[in-house]
N, C-alpha and C. Protein backbone atom coordinates (compact mmCIF):
# COMPACT_ATOMS: atom_id res chain seq x y z
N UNK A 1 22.00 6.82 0.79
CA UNK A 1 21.26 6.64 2.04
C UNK A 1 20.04 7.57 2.08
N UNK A 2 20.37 8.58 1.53
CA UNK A 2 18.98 9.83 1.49
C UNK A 2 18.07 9.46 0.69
N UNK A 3 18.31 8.42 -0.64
CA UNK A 3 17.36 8.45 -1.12
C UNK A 3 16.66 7.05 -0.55
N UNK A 4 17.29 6.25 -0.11
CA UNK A 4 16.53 5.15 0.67
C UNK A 4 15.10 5.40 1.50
N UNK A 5 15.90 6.23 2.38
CA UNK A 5 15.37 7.04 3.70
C UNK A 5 14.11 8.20 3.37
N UNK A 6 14.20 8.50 1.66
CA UNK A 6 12.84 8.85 1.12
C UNK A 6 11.72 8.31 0.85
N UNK A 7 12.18 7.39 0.56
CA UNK A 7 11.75 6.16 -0.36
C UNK A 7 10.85 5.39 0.68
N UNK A 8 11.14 5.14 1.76
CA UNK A 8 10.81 4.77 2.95
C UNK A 8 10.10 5.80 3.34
N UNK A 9 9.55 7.52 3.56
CA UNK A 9 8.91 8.29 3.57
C UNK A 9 7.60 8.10 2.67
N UNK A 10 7.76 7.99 1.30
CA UNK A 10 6.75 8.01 0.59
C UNK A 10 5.78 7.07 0.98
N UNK A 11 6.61 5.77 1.04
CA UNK A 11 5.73 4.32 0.87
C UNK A 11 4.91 4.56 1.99
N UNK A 12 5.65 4.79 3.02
CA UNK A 12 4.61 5.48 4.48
C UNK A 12 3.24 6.27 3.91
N UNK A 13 4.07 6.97 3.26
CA UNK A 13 2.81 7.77 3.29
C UNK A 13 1.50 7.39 2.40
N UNK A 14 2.07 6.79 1.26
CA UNK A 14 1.28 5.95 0.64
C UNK A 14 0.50 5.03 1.13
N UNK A 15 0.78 4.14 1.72
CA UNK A 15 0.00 3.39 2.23
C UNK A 15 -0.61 3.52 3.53
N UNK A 16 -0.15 4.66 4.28
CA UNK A 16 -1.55 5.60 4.92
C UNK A 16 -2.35 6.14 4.46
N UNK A 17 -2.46 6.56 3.08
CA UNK A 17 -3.51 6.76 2.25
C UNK A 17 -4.24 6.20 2.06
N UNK A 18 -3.72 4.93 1.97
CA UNK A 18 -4.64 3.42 1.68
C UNK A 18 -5.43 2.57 2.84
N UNK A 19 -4.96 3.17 3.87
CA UNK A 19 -5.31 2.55 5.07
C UNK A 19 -4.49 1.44 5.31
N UNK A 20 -3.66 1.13 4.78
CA UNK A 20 -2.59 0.08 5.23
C UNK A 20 -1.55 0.15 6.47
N UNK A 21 -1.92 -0.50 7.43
CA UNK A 21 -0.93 -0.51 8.51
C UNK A 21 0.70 -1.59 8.40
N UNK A 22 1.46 -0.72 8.79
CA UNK A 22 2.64 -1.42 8.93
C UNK A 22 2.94 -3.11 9.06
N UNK A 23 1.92 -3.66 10.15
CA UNK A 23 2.13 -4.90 10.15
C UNK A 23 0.86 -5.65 9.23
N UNK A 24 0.31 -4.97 8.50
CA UNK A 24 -0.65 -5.82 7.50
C UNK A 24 0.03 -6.68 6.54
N UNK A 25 -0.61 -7.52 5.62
CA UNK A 25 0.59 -8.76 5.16
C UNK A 25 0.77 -7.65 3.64
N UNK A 26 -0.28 -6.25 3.30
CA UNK A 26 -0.29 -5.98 2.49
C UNK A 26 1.02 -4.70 2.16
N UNK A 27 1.06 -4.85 3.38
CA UNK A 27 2.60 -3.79 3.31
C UNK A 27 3.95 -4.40 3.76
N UNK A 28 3.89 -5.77 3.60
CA UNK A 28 4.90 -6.29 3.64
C UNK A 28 5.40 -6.76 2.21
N UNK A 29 4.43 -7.28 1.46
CA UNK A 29 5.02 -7.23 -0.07
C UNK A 29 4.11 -6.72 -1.29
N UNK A 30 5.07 -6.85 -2.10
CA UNK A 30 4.10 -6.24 -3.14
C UNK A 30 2.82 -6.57 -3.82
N UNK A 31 3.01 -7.90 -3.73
CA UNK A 31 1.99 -8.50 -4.66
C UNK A 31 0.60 -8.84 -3.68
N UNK A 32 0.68 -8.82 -2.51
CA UNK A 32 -0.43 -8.80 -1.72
C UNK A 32 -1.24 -6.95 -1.44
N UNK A 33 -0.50 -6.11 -1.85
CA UNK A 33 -0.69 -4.78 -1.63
C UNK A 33 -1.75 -4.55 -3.14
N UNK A 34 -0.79 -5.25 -4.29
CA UNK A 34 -1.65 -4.86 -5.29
C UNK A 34 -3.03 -5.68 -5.38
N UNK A 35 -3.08 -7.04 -4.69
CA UNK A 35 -4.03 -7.41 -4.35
C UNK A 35 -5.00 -6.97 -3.60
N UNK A 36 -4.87 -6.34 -2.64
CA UNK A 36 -5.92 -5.66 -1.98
C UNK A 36 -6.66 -4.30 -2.42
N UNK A 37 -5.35 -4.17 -3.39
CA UNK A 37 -6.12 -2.40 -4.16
C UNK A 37 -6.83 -3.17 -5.22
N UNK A 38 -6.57 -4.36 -5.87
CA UNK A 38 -7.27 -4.48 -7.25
C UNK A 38 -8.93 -5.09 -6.62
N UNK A 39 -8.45 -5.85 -5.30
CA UNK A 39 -9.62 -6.11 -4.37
C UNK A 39 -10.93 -4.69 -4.27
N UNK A 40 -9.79 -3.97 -4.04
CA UNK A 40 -11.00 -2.83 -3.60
C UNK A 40 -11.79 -1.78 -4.88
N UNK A 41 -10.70 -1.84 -5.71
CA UNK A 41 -10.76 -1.47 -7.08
C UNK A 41 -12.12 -1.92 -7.43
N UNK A 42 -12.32 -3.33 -7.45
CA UNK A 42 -13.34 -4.08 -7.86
C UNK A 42 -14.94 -3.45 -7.47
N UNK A 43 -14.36 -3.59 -6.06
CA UNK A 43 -15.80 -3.24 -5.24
C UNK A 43 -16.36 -2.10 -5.50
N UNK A 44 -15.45 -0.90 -5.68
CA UNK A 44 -15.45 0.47 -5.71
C UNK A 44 -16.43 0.80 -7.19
N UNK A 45 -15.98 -0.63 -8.39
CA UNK A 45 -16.51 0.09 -9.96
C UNK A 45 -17.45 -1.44 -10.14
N UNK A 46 -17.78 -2.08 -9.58
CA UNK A 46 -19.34 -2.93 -9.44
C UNK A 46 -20.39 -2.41 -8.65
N UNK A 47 -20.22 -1.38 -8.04
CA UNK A 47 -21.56 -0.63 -7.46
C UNK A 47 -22.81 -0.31 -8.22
């Protein structure tokens, strides 16, 4: 249970890093999360 309940700490915090809010579709699964970082990824190294 403790390590669940970490696990659930990090990702929080992680994706407040990212600017990701709780009900975004990008923190609901994975493959839309890595989509939006490889999204931004993009933008960030075509400047």
């Amino acid at each position: 249970m403790r390590l669940r309940s970490m696990s659930e700490v990090e990702k929080r915090a992680v994706m407040e890093a990212y600017g990701i809010k709780k009900g975004d579709p990008a923190y609901q699964s994975e493959s839309a999360c890595v989509a939006l970082l490889m999204k931004r990824y993009q933008q960030l190294t075509s400047m």
